[in-house]
Protein backbone atom coordinates (compact mmCIF):
# COMPACT_ATOMS: atom_id res chain seq x y z
CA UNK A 1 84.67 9.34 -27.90
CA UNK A 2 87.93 10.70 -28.30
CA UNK A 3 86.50 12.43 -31.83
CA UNK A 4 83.98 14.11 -29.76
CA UNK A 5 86.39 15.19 -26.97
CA UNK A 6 88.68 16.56 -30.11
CA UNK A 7 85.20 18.13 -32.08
CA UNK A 8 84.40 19.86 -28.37
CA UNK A 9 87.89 21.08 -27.67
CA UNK A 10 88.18 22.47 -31.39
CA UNK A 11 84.82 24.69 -30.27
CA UNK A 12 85.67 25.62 -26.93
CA UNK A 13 89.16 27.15 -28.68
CA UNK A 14 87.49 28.58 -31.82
CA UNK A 15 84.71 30.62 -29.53
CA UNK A 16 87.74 31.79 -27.15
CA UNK A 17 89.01 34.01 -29.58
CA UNK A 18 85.24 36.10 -28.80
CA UNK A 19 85.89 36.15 -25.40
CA UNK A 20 85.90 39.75 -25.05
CA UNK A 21 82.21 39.63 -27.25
CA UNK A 22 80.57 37.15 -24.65
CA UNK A 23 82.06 39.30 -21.86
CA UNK A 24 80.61 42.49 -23.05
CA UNK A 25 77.45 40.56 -23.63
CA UNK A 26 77.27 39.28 -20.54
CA UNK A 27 77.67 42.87 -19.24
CA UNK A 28 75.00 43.96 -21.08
CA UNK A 29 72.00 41.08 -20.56
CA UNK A 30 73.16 41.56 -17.13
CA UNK A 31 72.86 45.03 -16.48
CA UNK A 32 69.09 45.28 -18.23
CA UNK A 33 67.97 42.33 -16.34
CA UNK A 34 68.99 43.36 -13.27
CA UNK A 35 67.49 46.91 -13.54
CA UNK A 36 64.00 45.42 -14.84
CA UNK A 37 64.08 43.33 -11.60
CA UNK A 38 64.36 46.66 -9.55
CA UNK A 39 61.57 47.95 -11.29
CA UNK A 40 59.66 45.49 -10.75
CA UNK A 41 57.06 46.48 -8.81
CA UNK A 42 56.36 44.26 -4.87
CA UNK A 43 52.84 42.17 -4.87
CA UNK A 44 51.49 41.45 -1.28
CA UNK A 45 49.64 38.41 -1.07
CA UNK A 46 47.15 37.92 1.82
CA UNK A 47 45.96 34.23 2.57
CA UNK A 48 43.17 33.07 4.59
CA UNK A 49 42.49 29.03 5.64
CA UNK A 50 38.68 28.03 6.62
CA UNK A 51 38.05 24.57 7.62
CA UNK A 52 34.70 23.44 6.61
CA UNK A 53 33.33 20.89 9.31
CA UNK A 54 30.03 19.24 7.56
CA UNK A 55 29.92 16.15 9.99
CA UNK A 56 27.10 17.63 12.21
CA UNK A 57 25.43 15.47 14.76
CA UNK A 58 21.81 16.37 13.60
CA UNK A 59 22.28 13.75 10.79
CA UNK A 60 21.89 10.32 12.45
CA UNK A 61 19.67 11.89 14.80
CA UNK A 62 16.89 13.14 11.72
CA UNK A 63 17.88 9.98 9.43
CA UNK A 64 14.68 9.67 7.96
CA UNK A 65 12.59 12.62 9.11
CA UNK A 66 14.19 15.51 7.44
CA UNK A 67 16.26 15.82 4.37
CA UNK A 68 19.86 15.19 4.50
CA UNK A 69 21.55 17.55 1.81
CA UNK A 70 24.99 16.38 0.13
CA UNK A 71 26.84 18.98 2.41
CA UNK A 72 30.20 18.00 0.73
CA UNK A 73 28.96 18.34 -2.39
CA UNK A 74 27.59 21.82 -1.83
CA UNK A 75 30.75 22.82 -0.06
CA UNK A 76 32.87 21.61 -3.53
CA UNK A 77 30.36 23.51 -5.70
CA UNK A 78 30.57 26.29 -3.50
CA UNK A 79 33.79 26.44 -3.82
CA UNK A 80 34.10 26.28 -7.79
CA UNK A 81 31.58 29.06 -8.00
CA UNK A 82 33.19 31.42 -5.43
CA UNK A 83 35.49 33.19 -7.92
CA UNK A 84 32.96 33.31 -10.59
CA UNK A 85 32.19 36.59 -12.45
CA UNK A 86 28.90 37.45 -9.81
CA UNK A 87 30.74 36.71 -6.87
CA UNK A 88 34.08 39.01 -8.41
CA UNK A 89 31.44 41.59 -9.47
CA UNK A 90 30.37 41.27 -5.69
CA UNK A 91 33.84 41.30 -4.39
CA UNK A 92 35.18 44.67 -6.78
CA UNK A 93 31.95 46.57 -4.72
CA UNK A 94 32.41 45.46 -1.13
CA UNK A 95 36.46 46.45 -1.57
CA UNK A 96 35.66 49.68 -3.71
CA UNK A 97 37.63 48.99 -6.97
CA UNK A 98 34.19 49.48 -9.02
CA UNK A 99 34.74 53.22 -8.13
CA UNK A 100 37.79 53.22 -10.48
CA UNK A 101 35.30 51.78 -13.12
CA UNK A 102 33.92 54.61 -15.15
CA UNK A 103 32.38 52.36 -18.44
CA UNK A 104 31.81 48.00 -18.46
CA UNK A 105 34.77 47.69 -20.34
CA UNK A 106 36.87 48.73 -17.19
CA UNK A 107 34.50 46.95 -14.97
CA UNK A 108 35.33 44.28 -16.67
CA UNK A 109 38.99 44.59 -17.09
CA UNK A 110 38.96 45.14 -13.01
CA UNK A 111 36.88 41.73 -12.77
CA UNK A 112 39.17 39.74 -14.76
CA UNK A 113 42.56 41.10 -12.87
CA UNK A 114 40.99 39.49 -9.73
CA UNK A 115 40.19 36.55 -11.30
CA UNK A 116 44.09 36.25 -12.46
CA UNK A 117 45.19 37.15 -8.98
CA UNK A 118 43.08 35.11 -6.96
CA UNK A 119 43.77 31.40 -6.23
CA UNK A 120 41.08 28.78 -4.21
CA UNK A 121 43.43 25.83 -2.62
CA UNK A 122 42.16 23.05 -1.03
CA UNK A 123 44.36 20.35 1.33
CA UNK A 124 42.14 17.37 1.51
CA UNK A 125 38.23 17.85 1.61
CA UNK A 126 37.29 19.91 4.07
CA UNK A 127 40.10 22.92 4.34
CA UNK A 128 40.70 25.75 2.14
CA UNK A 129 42.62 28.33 1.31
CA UNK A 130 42.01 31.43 -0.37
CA UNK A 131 44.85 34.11 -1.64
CA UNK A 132 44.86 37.25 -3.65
CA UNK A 133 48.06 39.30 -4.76
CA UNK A 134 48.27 42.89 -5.31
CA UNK A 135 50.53 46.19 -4.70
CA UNK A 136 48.31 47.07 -1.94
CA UNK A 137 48.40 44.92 1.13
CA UNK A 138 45.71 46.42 2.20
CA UNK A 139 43.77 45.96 -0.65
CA UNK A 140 44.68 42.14 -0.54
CA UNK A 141 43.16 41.75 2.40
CA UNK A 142 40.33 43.04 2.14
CA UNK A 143 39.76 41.19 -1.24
CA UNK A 144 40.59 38.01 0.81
CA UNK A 145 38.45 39.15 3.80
CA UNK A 146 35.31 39.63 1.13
CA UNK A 147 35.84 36.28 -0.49
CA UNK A 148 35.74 34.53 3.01
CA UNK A 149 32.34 36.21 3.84
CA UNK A 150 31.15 35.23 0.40
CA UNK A 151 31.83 31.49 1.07
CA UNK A 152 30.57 31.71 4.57
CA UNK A 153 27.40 33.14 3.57
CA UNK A 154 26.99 30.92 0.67
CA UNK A 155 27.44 27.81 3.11
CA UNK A 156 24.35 29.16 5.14
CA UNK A 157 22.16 31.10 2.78
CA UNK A 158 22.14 27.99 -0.39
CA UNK A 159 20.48 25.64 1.61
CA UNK A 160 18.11 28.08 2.72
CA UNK A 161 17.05 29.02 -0.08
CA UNK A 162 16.75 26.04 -1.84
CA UNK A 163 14.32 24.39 1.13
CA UNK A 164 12.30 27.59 0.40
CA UNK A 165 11.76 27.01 -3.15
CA UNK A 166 11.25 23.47 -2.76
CA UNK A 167 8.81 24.01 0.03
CA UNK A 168 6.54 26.26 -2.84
CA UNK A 169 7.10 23.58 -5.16
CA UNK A 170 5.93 21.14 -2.82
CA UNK A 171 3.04 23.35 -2.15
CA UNK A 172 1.79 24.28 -5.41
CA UNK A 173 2.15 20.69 -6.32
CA UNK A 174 -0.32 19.90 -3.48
CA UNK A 175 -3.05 21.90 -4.39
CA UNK A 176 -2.83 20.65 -8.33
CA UNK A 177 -3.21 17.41 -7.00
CA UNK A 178 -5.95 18.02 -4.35
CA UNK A 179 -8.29 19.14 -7.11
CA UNK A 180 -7.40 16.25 -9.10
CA UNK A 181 -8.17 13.60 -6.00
CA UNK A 182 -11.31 15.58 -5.36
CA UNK A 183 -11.89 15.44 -9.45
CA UNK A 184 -11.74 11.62 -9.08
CA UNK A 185 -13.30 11.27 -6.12
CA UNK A 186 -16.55 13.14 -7.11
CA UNK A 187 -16.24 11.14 -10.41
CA UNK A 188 -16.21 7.32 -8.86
CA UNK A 189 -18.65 8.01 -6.17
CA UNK A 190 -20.96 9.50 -9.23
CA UNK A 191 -20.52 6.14 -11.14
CA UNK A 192 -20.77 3.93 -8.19
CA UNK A 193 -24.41 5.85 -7.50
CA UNK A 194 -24.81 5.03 -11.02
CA UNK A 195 -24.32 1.49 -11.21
CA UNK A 196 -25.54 -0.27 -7.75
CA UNK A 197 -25.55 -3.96 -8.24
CA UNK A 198 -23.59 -3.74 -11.18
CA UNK A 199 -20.24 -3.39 -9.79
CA UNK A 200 -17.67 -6.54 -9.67
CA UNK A 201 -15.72 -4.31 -7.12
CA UNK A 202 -18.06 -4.86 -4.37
CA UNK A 203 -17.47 -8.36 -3.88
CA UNK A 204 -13.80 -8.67 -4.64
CA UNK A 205 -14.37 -10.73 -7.87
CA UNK A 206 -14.65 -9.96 -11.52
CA UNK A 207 -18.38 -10.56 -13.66
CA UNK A 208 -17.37 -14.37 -14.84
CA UNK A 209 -16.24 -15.32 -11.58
CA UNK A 210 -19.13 -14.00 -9.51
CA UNK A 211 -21.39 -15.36 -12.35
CA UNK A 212 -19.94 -18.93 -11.44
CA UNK A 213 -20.86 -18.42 -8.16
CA UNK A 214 -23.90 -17.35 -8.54
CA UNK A 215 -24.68 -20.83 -10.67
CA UNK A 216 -22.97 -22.99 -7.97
CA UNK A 217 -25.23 -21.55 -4.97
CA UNK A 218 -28.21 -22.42 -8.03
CA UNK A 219 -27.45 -25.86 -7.83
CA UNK A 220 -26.96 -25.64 -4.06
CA UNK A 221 -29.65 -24.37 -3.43
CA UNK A 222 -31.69 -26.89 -5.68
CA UNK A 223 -29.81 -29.92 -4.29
CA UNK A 224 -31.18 -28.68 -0.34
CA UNK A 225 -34.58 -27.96 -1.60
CA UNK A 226 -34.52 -32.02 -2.52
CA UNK A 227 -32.97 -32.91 0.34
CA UNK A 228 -35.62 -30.89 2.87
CA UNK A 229 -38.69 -32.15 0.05
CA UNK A 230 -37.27 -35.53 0.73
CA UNK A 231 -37.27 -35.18 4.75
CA UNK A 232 -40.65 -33.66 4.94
CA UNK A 233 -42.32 -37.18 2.93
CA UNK A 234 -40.19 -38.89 4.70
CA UNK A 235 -41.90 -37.69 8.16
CA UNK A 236 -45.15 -37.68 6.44
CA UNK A 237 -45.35 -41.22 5.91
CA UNK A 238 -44.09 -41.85 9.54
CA UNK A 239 -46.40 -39.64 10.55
CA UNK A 240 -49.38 -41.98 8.61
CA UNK A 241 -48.49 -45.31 10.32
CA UNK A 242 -47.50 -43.72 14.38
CA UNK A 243 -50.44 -44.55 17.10
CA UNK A 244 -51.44 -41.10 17.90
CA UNK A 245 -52.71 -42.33 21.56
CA UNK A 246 -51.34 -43.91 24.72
CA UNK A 247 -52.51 -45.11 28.65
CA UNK A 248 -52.30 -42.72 31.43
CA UNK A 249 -50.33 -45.28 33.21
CA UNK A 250 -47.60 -45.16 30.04
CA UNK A 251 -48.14 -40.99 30.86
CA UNK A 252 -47.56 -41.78 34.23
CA UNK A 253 -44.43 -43.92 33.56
CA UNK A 254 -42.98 -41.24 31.22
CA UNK A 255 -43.79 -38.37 33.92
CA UNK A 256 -41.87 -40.25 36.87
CA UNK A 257 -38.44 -41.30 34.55
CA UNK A 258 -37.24 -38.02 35.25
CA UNK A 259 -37.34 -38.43 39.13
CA UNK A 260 -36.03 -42.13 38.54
CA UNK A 261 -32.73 -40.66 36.30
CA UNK A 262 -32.09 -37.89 38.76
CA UNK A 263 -32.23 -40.36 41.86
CA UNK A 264 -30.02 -42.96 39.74
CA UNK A 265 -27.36 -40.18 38.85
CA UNK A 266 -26.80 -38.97 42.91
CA UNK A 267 -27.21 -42.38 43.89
CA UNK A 268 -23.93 -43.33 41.87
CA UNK A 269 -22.34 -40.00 42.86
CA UNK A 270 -22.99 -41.40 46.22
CA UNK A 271 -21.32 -44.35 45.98
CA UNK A 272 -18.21 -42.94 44.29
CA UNK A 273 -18.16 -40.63 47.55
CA UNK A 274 -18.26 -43.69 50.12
CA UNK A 275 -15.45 -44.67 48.06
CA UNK A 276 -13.42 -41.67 49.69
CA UNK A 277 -15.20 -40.57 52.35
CA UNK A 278 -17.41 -41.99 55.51
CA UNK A 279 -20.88 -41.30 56.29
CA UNK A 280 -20.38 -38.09 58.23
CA UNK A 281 -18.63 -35.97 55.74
CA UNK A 282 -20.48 -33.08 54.21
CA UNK A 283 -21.02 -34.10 50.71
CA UNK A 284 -22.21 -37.17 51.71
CA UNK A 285 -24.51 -35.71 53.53
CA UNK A 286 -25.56 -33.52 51.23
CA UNK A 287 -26.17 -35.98 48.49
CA UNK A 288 -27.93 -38.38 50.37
CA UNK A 289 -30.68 -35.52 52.15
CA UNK A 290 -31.06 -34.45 47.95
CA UNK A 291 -32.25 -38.63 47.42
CA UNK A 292 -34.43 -38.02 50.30
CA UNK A 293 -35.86 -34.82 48.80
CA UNK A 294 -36.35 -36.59 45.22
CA UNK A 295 -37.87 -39.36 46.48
CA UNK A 296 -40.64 -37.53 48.73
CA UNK A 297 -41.67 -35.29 45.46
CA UNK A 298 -41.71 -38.45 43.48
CA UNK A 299 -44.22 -39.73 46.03
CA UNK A 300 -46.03 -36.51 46.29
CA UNK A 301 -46.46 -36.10 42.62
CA UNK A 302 -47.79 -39.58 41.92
CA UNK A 303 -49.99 -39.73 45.22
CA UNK A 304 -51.55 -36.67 43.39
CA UNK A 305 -52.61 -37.83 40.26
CA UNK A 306 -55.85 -39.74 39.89
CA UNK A 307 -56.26 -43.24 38.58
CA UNK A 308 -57.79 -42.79 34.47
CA UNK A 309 -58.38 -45.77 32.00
CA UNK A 310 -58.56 -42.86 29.46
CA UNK A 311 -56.49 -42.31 26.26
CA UNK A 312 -53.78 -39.78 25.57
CA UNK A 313 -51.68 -37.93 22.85
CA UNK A 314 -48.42 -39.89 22.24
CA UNK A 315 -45.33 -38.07 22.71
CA UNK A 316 -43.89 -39.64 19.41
CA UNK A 317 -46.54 -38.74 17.76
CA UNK A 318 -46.69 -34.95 19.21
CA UNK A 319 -42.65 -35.18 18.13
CA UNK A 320 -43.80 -36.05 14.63
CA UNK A 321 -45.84 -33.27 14.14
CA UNK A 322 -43.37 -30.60 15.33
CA UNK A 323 -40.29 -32.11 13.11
CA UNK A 324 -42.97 -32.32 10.08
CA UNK A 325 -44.02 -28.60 10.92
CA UNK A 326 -40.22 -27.85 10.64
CA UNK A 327 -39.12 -29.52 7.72
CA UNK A 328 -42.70 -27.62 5.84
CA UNK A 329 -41.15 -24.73 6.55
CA UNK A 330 -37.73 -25.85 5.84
CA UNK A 331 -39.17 -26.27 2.24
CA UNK A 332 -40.82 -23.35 2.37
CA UNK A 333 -37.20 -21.07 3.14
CA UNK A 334 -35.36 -23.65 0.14
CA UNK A 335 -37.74 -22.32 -2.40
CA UNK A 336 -37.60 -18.93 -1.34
CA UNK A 337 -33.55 -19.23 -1.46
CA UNK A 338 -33.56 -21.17 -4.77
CA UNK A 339 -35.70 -18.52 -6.13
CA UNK A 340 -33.56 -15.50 -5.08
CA UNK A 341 -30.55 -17.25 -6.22
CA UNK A 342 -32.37 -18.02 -9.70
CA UNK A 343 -33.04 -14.38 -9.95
CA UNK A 344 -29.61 -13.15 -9.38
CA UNK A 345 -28.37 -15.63 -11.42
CA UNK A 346 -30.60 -14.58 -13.96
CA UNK A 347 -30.13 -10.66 -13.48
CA UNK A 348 -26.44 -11.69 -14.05
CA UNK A 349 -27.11 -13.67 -17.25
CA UNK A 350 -29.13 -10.56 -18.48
CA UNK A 351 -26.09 -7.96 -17.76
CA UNK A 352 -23.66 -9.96 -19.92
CA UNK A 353 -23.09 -6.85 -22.05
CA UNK A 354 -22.92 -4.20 -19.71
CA UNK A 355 -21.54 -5.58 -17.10
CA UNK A 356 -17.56 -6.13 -18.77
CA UNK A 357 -18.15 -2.13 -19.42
CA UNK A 358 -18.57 -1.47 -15.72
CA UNK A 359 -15.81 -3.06 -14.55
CA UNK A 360 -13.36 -1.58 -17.34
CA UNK A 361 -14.53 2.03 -16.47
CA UNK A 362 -14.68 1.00 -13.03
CA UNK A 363 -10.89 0.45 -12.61
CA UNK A 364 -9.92 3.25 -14.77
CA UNK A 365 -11.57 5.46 -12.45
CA UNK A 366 -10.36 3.53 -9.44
CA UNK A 367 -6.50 3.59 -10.86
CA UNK A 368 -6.60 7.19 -11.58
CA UNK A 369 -7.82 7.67 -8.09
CA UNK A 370 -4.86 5.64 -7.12
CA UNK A 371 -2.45 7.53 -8.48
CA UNK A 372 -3.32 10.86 -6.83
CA UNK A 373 -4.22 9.79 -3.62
CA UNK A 374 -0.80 8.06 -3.70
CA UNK A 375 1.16 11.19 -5.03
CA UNK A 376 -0.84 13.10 -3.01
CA UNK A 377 0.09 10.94 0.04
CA UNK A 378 4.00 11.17 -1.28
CA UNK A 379 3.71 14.76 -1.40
CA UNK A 380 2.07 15.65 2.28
CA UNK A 381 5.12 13.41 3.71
CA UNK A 382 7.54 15.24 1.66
CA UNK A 383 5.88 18.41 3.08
CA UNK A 384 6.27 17.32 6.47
CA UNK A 385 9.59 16.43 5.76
CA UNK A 386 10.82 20.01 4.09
CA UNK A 387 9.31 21.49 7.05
CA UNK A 388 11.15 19.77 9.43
CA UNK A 389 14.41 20.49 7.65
CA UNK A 390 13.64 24.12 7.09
CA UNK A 391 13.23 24.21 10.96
CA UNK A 392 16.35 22.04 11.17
CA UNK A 393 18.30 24.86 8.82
CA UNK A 394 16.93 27.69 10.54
CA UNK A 395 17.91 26.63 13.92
CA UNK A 396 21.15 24.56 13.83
CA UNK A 397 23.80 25.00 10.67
CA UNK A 398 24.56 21.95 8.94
CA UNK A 399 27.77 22.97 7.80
CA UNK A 400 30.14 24.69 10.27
CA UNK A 401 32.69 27.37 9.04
CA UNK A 402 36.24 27.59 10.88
CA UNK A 403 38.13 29.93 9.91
CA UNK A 404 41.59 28.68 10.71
CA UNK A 405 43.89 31.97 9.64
CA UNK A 406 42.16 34.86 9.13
CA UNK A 407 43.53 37.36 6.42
CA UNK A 408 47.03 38.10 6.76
CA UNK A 409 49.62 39.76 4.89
CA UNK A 410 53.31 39.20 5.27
CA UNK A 411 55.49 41.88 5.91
CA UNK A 412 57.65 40.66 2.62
CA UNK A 413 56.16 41.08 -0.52
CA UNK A 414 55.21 37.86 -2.04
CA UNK A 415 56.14 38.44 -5.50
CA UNK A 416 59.10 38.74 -7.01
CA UNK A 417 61.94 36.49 -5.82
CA UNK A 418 64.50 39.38 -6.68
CA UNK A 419 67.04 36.89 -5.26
CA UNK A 420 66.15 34.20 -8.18
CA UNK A 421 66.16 36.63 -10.56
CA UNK A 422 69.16 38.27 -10.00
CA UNK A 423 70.64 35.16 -10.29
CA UNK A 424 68.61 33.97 -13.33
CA UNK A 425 69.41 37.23 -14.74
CA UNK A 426 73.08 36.44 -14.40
CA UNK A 427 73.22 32.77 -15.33
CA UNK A 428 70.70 34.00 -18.62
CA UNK A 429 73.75 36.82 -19.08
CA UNK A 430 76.43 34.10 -19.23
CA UNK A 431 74.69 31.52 -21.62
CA UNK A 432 73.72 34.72 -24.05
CA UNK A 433 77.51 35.71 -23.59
CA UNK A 434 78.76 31.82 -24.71
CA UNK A 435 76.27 31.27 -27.32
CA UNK A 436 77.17 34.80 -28.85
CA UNK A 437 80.98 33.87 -28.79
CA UNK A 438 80.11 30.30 -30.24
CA UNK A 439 77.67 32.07 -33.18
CA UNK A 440 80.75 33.96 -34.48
CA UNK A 441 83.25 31.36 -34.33
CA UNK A 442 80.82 29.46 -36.31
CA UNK A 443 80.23 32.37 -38.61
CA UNK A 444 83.88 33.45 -38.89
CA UNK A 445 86.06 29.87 -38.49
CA UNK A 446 89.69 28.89 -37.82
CA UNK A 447 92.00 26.04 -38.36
CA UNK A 448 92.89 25.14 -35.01
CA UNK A 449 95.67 22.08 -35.89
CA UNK A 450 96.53 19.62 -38.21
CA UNK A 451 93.46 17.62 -37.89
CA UNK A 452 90.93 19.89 -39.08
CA UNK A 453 93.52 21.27 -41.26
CA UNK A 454 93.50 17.88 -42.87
CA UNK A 455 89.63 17.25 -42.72
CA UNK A 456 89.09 20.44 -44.53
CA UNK A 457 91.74 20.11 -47.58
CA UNK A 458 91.23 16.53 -47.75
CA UNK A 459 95.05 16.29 -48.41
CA UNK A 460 97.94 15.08 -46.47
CA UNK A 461 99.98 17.14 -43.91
CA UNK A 462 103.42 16.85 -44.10
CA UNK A 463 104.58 18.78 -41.33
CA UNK A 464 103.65 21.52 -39.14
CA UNK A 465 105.42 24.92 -38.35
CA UNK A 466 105.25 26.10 -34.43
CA UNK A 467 104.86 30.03 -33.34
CA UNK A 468 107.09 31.23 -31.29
CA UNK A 469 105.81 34.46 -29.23
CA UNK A 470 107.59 37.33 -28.30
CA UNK A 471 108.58 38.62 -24.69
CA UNK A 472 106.51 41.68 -25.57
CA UNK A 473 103.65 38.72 -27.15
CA UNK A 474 103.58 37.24 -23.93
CA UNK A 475 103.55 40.57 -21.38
CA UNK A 476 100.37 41.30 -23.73
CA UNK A 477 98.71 38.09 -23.72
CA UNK A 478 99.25 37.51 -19.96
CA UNK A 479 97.69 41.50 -19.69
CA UNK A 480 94.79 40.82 -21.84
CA UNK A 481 93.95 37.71 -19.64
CA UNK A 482 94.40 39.59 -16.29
CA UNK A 483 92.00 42.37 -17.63
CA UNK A 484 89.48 39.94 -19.12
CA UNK A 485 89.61 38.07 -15.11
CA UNK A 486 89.16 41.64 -13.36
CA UNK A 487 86.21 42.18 -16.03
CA UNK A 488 84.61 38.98 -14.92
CA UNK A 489 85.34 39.07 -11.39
CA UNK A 490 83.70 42.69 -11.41
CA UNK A 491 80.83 40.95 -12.78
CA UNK A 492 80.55 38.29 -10.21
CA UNK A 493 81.42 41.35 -7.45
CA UNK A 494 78.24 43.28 -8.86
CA UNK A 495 76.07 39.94 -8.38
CA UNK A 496 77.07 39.45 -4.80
CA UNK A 497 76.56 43.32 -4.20
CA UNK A 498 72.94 43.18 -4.92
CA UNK A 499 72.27 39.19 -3.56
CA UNK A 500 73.64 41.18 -0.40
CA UNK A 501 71.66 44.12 -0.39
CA UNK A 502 68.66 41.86 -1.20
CA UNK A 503 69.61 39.55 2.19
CA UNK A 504 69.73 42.88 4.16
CA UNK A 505 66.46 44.48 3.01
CA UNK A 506 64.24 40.87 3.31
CA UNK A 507 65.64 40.90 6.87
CA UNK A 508 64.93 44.45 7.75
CA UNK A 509 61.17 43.52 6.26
């Protein structure tokens, strides 16, 4: 450490002897900087802020009627595209700089100096700022005022226009596929006129399973014919060994049970009544005048008939003939079914071949018809749907434009700091001055003391031999200081001049 202090010191020393050179250099840097900075010419810059609100209240509302667009991620885009060569092309003619542009080559030099000038901010999401920097302020502004109607407009007209052009799309999509359902439709109904009876798609099952079928009602069908065959010899041979006669007095026993049932049904009624009631309530009454009345016809009907030993039909045997009438025709409907079924069964058999082509062209036909009536479908919703947010876009604006600070320039120029620079200028001035001073003692070294005197020679000191100034030595050294002082203090003097004069003229701006 104390190597390095010595090494440091010997520099500091050894670049002291060029004071006067880093002085007069630092006079120098000074000076030029310090005029460049004057020239410099004063940049306005004019800054607007638009908050961009895209929570509207139309979107829960229409969730699921209309289309929702990504209005953030149109804003962002929007906002990446605003300074792009169009929109600066755009910008140049709305403020009149293209009027300056005589050939594209100057167009195009004018286009890219407000693309270097311009700057797009953004503080969070949803706010923005846009700036633009230029000799004229009011030039700035308008450059800033043009780029916020560009944005705004964008915001409104994008959506717009892209409903539009989906809306055609939509509809020339609709009309492709119209033709195409009508296409199919036309081409099915052809083949189903075609092949009547032949198509597995009327009953829900394919040709195998329906030809199953077809065998079990077959054997269904042969198994009730048996069973009805069976009942009809069954009731013939009753039929053979039943007494087809009976006495009138068996007739005339048969024609009164039905008076005798009646008048032993109310005559139980009637006693579950005098189980409730007395004599002299109403439906007691009632029931026992309806005895009466069944009693007297009973009478009546068998005073009328007149005594006969002759013979009559059996009812047994009369109930014989009608059940043995029934199961013949019975039979009759069983072989009829049987033989349908046969035939179907055997139609079926017979189609083996053409049948499994049928169905295969069959549910092509019926899965291309599918398809489009399902797009088709898609597509008339959709329709619906970018009508409803066309209407939704014309009407309401699903992105609302705030503008927070409208153009404004400052009364100060923006650009340059002349305050910074002055002082850059100065602090570059001093470091130029020092590294001059330490270049030369570098270029042109001393011997300082003993110790470098030594590291140099590589031999040993024996002694060392003091100077001893002058009175007139002194007086010149302590002269040359004083002047070399005033020089820098003059330097320092001029630096606070102008930081002064700067103060003063930023507060009368």
């Amino acid at each position: 450490m104390h190597e390095l202090l010595a090494q440091l010191t010997g520099y500091a020393v050894s670049a002291w002897r060029y004071r006067w050179h880093a002085l007069i250099t630092a006079w120098i840097v000074s000076i030029a900087g310090w005029t460049w900075i004057h020239f410099i010419p004063d940049r306005y810059q004019a800054t607007a802020r638009v908050y961009v609100d895209t929570q509207s209240l139309l979107k829960p509302l229409l969730a699921g009627l209309a289309v929702q667009p990504n209005t953030n991620q149109q804003v962002e885009v929007m906002a990446r595209t605003l300074i792009s060569h169009p929109n600066l092309e755009k910008v140049a003619r709305m403020t009149d700089l293209d009027l300056g542009a005589k050939t594209p080559a100057q167009m195009e030099s004018i286009v890219n100096g407000l693309s270097s000038m311009i700057k797009l901010g953004s503080i969070g999401s949803d706010d923005y700022t846009i700036s633009y920097e230029n000799k004229d302020p009011a030039l700035a502004k308008k450059v800033v005022q043009s780029l916020l109607n560009i944005f705004v407009e964008g915001g409104l007209g994008n959506n717009r226009k892209d409903i539009a052009s989906s809306q055609k799309f939509i509809e020339e999509q609709l009309k492709e596929y119209e033709a195409k359902l009508n296409d199919a439709e036309n081409a099915l109904k052809d083949f189903k006129q075609r092949n009547i009876g032949l198509m597995r798609g009327e009953t829900g099952q394919d040709y195998y399973a329906e030809l199953a079928d077809a065998k079990g009602l077959v054997d269904d069908a042969t198994l009730a014919l048996k069973e009805a065959t069976d009942r009809r010899d069954s009731l013939k041979q009753q039929l053979s060994g039943a007494d087809p006669t009976l006495m009138d007095s068996a007739s005339d026993t048969v024609a009164s049970s039905k008076y005798d049932a009646r008048i032993e049904s109310l005559n139980r009624e009637l006693d579950a009544l005098r189980l409730k009631y007395t004599e002299q309530h109403p439906d007691v009454v009632a029931t026992k005048r309806l005895i009466a009345q069944l009693e007297a016809e009973k009478t009546k009907e068998a005073s009328l008939k007149k005594p006969s030993s002759g013979m009559t039909q059996s009812p047994y045997y009369q109930q014989l003939n009608i059940s043995l009438a029934e199961a013949e025709a019975n039979v009759a409907s069983m072989r009829a079914r049987l033989s349908e079924y046969q035939s179907r069964y055997a139609q079926l058999r017979a189609a083996a071949n053409k049948l499994p082509e049928v169905d295969a062209e069959l549910s092509q036909l019926t899965r291309n018809y599918d398809v489009y009536k399902k797009n088709y479908d898609s597509l008339l919703a959709r329709r619906e749907s970018a009508q409803m947010s066309s209407a939704v876009d014309t009407k309401t604006d699903s992105v609302d434009f705030r503008i927070i600070d409208p153009p404004r320039v400052p009364l100060a120029p923006s650009f340059p700091n002349r305050p910074l620079l002055i002082s850059l200028a100065l602090l570059g001035a001093i470091a130029a001055g020092i590294a001059l001073a330490f270049l030369l003692s570098q270029i042109k070294p001393t011997v300082n003391n003993r110790i470098d005197l030594g590291s140099l020679t590589d031999l040993p000191i024996l002694g060392t031999v003091s100077m001893i100034e002058t009175h007139d030595a002194k007086v010149k050294t302590r002269k040359g200081l004083r002047t070399y002082a005033a020089a820098s203090a003059a330097l320092l003097g001029v630096y606070g001049a102008l930081m002064a004069f700067q103060l003063i003229m930023n507060k009368g701006a």
